[in-house]
PDB file of N, CA and C in Angstrom:
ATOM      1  N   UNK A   1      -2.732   7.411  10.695  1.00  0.00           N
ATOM      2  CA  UNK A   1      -1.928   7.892  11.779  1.00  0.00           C
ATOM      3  C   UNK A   1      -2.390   9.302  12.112  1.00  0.00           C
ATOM      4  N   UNK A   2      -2.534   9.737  13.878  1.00  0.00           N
ATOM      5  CA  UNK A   2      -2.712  11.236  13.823  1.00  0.00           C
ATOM      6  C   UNK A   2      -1.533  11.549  14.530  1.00  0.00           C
ATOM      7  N   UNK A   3      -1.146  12.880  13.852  1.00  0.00           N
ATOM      8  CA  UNK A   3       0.092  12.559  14.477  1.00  0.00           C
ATOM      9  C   UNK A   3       0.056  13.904  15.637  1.00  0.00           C
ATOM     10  N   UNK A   4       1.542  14.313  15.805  1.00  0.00           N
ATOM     11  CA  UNK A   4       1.212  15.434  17.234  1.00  0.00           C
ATOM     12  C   UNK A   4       0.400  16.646  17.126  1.00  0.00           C
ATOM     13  N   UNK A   5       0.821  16.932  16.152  1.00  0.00           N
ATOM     14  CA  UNK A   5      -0.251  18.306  15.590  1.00  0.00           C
ATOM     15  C   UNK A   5      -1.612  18.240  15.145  1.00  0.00           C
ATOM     16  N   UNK A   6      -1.881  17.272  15.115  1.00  0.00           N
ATOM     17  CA  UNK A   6      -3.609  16.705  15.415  1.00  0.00           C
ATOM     18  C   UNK A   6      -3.978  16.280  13.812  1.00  0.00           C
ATOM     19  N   UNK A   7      -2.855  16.289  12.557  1.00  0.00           N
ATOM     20  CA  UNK A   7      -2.943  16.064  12.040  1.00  0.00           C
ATOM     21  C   UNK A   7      -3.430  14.586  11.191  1.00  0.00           C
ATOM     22  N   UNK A   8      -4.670  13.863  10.333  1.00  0.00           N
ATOM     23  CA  UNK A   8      -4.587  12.599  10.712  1.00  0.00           C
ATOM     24  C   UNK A   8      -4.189  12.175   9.310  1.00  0.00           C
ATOM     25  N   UNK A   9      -3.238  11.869   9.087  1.00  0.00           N
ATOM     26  CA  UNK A   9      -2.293  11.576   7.484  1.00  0.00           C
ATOM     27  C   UNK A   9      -2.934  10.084   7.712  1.00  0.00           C
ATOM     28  N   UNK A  10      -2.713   9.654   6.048  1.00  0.00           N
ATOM     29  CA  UNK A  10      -2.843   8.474   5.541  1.00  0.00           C
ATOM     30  C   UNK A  10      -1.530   8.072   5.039  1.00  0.00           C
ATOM     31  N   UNK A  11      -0.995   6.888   5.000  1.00  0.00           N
ATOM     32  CA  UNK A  11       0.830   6.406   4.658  1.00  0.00           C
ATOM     33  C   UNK A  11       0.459   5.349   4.228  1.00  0.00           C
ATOM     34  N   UNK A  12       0.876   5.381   2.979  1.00  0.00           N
ATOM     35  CA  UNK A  12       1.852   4.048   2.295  1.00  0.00           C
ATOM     36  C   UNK A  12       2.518   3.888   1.886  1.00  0.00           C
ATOM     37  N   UNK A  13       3.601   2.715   2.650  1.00  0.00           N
ATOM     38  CA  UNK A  13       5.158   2.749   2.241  1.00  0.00           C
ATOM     39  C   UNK A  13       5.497   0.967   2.106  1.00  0.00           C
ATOM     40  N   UNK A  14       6.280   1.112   1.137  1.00  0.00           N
ATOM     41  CA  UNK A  14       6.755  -0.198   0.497  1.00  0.00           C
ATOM     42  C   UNK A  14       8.117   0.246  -0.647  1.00  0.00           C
ATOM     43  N   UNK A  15       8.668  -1.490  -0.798  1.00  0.00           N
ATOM     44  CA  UNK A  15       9.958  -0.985  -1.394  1.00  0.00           C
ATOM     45  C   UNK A  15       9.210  -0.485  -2.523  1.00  0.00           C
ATOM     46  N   UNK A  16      10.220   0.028  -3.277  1.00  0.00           N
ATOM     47  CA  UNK A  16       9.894   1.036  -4.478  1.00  0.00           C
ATOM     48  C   UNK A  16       9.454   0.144  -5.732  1.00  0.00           C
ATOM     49  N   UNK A  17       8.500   0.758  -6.123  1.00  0.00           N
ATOM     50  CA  UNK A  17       7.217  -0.124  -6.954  1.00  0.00           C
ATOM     51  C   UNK A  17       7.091   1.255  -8.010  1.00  0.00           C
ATOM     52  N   UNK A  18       7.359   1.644  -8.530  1.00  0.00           N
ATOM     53  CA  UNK A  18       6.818   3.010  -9.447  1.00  0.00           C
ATOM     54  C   UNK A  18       5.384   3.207  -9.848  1.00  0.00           C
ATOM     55  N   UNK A  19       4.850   1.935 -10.790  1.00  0.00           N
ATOM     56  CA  UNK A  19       3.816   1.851 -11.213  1.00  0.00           C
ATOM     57  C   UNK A  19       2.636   1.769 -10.305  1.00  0.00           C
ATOM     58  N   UNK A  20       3.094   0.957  -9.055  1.00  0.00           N
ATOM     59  CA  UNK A  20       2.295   0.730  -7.896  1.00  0.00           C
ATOM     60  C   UNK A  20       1.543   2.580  -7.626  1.00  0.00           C
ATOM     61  N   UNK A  21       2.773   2.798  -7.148  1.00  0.00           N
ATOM     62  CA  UNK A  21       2.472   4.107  -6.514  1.00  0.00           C
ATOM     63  C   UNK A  21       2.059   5.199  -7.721  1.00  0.00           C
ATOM     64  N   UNK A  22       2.251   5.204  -8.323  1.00  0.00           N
ATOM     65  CA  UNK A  22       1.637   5.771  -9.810  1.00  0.00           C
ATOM     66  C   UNK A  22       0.210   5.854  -9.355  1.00  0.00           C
ATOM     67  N   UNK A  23      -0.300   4.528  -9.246  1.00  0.00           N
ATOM     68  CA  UNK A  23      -1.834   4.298  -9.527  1.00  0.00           C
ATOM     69  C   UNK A  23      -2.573   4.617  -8.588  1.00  0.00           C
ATOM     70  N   UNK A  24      -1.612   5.077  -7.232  1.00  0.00           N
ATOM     71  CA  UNK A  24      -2.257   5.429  -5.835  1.00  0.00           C
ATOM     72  C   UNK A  24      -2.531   6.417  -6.238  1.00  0.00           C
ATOM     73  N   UNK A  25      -1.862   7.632  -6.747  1.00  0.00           N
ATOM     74  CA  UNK A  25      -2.043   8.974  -7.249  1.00  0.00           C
ATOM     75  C   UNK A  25      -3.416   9.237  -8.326  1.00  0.00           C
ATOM     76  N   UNK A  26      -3.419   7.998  -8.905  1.00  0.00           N
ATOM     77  CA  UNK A  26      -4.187   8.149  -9.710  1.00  0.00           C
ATOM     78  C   UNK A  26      -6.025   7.929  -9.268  1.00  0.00           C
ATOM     79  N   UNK A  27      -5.581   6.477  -8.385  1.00  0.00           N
ATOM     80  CA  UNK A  27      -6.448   6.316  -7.506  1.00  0.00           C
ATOM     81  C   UNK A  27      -7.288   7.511  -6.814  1.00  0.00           C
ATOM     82  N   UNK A  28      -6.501   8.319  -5.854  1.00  0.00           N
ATOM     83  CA  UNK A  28      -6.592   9.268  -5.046  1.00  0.00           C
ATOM     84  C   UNK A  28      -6.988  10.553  -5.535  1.00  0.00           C
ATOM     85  N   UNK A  29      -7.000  10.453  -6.806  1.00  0.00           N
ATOM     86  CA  UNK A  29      -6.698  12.160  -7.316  1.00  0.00           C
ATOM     87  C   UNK A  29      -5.913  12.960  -6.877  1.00  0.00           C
ATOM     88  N   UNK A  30      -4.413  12.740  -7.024  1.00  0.00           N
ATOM     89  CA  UNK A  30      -3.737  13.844  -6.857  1.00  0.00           C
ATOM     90  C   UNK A  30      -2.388  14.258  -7.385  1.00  0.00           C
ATOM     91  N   UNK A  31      -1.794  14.951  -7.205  1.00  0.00           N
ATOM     92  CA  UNK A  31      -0.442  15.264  -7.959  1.00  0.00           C
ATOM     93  C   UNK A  31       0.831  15.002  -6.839  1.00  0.00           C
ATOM     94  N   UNK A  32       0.384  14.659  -5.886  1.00  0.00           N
ATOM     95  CA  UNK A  32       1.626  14.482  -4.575  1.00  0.00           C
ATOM     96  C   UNK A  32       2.699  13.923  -4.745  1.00  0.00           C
ATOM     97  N   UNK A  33       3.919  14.492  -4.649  1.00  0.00           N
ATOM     98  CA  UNK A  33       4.893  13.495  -5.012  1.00  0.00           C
ATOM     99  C   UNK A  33       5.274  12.656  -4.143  1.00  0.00           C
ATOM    100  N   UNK A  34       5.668  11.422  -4.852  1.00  0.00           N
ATOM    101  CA  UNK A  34       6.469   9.763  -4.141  1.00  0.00           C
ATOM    102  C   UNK A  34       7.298  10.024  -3.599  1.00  0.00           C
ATOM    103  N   UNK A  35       7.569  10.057  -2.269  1.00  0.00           N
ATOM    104  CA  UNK A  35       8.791   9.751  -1.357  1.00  0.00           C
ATOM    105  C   UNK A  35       9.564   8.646  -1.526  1.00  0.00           C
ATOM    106  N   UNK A  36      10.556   9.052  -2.535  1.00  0.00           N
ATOM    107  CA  UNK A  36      11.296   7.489  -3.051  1.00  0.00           C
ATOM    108  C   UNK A  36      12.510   8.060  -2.096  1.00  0.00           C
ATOM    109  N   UNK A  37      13.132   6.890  -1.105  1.00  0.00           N
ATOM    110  CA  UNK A  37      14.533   7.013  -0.160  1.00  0.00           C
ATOM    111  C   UNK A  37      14.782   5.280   0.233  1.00  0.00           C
ATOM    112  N   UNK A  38      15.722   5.039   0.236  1.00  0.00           N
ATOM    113  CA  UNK A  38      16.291   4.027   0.923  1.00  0.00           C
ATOM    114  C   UNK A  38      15.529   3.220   0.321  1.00  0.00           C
ATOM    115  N   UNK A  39      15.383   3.111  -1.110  1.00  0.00           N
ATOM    116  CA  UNK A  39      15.040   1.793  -1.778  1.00  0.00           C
ATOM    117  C   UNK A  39      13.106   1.607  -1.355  1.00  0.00           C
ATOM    118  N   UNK A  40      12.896   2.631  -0.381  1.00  0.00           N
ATOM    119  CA  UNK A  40      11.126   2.577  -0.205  1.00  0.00           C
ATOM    120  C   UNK A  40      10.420   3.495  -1.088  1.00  0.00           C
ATOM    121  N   UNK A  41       9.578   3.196  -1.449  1.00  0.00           N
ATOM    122  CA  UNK A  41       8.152   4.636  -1.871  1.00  0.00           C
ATOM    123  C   UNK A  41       7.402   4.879  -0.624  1.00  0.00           C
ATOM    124  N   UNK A  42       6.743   6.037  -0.809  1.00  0.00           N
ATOM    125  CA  UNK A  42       6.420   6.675  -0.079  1.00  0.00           C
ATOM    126  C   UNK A  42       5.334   7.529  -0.253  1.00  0.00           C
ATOM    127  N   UNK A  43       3.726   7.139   0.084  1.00  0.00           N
ATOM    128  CA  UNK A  43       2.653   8.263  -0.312  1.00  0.00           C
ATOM    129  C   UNK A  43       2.162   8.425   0.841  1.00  0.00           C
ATOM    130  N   UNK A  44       1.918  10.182   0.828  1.00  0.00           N
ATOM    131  CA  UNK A  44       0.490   9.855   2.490  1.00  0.00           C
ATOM    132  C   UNK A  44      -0.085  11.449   1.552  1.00  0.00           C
ATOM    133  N   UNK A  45      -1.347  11.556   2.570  1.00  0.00           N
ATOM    134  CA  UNK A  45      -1.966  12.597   2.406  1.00  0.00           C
ATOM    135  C   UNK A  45      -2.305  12.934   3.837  1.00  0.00           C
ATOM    136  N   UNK A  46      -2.910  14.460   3.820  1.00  0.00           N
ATOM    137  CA  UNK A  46      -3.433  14.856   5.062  1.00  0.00           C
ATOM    138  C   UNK A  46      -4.132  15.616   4.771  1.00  0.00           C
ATOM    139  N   UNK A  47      -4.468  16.574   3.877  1.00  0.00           N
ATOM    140  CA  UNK A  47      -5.670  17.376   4.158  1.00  0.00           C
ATOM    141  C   UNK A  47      -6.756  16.893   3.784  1.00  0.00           C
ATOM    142  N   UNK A  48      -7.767  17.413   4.351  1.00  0.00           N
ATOM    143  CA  UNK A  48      -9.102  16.798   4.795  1.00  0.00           C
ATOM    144  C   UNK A  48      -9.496  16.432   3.447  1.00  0.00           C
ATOM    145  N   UNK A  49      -9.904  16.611   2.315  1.00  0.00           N
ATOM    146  CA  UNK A  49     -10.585  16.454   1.197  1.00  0.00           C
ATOM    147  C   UNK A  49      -9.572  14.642   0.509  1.00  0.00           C
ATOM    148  N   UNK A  50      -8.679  15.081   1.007  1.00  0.00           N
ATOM    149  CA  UNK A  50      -7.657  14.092   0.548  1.00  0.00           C
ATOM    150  C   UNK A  50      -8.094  12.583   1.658  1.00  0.00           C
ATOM    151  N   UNK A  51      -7.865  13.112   2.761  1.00  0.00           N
ATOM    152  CA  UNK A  51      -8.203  11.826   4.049  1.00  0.00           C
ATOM    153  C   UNK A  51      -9.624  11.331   3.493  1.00  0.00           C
ATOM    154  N   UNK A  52     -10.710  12.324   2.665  1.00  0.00           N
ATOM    155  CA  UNK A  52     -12.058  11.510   2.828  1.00  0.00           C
ATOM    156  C   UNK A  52     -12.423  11.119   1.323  1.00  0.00           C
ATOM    157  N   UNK A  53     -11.263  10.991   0.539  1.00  0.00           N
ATOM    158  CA  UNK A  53     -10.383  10.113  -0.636  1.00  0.00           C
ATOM    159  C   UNK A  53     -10.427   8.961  -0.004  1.00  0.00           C
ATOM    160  N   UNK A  54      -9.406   8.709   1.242  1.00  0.00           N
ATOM    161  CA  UNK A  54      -8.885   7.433   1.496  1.00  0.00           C
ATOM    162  C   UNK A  54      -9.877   6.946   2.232  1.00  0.00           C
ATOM    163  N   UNK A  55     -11.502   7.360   3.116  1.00  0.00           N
ATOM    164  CA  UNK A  55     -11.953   6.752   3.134  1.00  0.00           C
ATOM    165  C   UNK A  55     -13.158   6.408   2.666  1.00  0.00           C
ATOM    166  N   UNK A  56     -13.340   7.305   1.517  1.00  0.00           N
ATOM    167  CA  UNK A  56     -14.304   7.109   0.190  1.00  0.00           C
ATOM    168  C   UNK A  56     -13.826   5.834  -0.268  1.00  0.00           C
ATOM    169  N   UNK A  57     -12.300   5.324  -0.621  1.00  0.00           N
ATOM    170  CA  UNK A  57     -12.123   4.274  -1.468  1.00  0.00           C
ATOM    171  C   UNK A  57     -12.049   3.110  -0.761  1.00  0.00           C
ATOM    172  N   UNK A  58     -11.624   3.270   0.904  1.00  0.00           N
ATOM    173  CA  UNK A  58     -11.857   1.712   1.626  1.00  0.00           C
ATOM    174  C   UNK A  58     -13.044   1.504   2.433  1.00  0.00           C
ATOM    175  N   UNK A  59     -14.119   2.501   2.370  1.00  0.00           N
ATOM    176  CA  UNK A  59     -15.361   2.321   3.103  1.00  0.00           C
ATOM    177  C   UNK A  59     -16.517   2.318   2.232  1.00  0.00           C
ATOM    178  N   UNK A  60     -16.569   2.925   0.999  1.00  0.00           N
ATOM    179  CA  UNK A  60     -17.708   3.712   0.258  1.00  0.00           C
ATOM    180  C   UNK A  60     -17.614   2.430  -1.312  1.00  0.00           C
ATOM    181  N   UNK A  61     -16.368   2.114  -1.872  1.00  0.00           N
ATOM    182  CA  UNK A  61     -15.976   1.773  -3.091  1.00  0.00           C
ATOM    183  C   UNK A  61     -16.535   0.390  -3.473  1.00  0.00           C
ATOM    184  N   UNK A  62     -16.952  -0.264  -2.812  1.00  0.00           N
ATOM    185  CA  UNK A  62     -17.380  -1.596  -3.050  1.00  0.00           C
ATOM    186  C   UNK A  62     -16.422  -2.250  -3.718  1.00  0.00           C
ATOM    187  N   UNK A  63     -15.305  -2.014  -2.830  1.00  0.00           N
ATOM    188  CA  UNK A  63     -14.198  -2.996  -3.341  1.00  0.00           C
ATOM    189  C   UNK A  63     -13.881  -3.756  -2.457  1.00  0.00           C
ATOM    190  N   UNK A  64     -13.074  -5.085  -2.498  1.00  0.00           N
ATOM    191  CA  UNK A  64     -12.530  -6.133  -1.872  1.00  0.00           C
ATOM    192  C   UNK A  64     -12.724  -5.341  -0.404  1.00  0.00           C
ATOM    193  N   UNK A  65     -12.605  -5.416   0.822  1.00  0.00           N
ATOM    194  CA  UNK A  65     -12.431  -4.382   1.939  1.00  0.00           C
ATOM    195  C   UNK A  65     -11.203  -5.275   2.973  1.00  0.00           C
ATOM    196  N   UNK A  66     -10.850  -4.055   3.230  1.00  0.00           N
ATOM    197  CA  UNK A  66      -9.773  -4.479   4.323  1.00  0.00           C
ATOM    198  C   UNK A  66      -9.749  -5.570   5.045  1.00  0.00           C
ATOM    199  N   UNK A  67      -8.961  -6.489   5.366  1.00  0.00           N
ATOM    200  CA  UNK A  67      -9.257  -7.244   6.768  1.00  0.00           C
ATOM    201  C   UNK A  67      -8.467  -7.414   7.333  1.00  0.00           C
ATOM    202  N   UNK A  68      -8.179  -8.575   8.853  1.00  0.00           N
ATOM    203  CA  UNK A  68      -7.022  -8.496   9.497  1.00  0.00           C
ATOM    204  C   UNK A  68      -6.640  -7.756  10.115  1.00  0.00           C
ATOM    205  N   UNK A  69      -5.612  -7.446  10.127  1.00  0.00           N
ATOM    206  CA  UNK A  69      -4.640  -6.257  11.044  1.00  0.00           C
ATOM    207  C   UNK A  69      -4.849  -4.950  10.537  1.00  0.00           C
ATOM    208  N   UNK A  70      -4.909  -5.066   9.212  1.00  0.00           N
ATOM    209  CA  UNK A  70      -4.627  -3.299   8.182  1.00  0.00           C
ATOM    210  C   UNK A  70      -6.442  -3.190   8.048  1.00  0.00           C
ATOM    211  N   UNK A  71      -7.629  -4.073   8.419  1.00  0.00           N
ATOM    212  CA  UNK A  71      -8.790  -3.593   8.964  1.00  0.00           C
ATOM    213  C   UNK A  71      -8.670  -2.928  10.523  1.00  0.00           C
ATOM    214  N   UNK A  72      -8.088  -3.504  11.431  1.00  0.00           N
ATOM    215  CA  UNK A  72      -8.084  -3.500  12.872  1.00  0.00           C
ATOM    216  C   UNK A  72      -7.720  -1.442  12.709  1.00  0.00           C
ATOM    217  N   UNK A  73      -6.057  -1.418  12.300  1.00  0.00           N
ATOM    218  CA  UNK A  73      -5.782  -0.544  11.643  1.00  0.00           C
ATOM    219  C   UNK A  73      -6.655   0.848  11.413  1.00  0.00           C
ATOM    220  N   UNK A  74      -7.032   0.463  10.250  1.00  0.00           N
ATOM    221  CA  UNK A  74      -8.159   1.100   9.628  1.00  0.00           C
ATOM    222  C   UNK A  74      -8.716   1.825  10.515  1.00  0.00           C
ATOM    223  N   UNK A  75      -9.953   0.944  11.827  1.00  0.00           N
ATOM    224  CA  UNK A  75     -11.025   1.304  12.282  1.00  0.00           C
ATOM    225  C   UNK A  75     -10.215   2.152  13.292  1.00  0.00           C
ATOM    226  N   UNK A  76      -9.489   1.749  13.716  1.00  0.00           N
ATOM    227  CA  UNK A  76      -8.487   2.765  14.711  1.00  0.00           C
ATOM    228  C   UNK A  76      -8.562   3.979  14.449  1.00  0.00           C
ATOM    229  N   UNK A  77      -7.689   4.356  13.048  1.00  0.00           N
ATOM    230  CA  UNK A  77      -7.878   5.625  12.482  1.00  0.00           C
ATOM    231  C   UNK A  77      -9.243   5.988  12.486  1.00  0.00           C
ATOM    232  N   UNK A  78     -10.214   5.286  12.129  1.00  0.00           N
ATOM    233  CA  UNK A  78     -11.322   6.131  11.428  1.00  0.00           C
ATOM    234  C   UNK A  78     -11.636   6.596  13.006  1.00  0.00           C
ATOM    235  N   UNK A  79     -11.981   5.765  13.819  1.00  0.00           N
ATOM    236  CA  UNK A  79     -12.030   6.400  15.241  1.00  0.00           C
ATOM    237  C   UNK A  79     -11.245   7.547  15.499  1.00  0.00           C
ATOM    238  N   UNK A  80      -9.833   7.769  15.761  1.00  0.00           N
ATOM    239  CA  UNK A  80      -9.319   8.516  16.132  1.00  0.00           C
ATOM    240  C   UNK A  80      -9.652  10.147  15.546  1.00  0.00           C
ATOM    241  N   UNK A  81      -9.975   9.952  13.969  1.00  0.00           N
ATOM    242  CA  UNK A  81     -10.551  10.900  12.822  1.00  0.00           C
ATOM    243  C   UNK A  81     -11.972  11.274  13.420  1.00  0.00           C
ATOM    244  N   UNK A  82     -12.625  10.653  13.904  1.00  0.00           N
ATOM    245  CA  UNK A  82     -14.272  11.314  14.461  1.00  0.00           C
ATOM    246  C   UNK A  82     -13.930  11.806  15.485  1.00  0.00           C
ATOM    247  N   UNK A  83     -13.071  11.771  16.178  1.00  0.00           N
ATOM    248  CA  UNK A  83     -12.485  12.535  17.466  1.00  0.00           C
ATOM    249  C   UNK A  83     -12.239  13.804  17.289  1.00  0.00           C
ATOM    250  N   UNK A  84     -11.603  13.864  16.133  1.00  0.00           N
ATOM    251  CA  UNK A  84     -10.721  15.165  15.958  1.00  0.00           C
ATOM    252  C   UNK A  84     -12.041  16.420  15.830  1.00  0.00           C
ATOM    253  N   UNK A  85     -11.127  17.464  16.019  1.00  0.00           N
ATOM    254  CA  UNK A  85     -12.100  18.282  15.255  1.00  0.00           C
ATOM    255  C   UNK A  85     -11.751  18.551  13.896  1.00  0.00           C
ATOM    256  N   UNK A  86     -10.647  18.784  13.996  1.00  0.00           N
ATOM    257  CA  UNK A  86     -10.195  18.867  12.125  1.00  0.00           C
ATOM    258  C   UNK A  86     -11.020  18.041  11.240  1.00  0.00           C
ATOM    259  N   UNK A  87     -11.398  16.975  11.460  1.00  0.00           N
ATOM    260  CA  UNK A  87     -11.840  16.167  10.689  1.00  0.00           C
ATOM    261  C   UNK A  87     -13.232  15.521  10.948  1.00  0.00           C
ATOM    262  N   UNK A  88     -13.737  15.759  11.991  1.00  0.00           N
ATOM    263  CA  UNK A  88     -15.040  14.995  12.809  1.00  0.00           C
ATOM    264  C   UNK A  88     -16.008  15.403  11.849  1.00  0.00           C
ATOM    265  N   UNK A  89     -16.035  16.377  10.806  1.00  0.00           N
ATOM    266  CA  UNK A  89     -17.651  16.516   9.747  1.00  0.00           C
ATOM    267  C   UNK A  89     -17.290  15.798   8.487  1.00  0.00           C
ATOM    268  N   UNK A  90     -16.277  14.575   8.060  1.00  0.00           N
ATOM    269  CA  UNK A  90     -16.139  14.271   7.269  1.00  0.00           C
ATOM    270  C   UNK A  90     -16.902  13.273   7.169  1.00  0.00           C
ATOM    271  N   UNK A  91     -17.201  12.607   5.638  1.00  0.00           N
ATOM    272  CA  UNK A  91     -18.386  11.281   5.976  1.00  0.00           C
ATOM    273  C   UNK A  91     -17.719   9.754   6.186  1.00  0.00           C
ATOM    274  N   UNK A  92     -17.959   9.452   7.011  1.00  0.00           N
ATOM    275  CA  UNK A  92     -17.511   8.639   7.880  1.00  0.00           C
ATOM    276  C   UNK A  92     -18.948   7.447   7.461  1.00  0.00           C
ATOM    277  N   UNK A  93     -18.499   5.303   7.072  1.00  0.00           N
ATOM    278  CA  UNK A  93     -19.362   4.303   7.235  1.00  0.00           C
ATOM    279  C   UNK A  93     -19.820   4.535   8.818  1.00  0.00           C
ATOM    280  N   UNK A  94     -20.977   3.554   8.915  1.00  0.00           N
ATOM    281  CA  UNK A  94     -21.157   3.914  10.353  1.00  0.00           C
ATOM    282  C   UNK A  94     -20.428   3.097  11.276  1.00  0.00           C
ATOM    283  N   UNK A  95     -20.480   3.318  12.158  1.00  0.00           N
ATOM    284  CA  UNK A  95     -19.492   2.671  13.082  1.00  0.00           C
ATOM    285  C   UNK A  95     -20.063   1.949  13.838  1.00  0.00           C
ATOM    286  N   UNK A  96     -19.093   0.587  13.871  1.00  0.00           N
ATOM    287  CA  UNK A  96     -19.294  -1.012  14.338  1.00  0.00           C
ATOM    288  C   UNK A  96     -18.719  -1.093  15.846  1.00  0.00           C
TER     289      UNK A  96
END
């Protein structure tokens, strides 16, 4: 998501999973705390070193890769992210 302040955060939210979201942190490298409310968790990041975390691990990781809608998703953001300037020197797969 970028949001009004040109900011381009990463979000994931689901009902509350502890361990789940544990491992995102762990995943991600970081210490951010879980937005636990209304029975949801809650992780995002936004600064730049953090955003090219999230797409080190779904572009770079040679893991299972996105597909569907939360690919469609995905490429959206990563587009919207080469736009920016905040973020346009980050390393970015190449684009399809």
């Amino acid at each position: 998501m970028i949001k009004s302040n040109n900011d381009g955060c990463f979000q994931l939210k689901q009902r509350i999973h502890t361990n789940l979201f544990e491992a995102f942190k762990l995943i991600f490298n970081t210490d951010r705390k879980i937005n636990t409310t209304n029975n949801f968790s809650q992780f995002s990041v936004c600064s730049k070193s953090d955003v090219q975390k999230v797409i080190n691990f779904f572009s770079f990781s040679g893991l299972h890769p996105l597909v569907g809608l939360k690919y469609i998703q995905y490429m959206k953001w990563l587009n919207n992210l080469r736009k920016s300037l905040r973020y346009n020197n980050l390393n970015y797969p190449d684009a399809k």
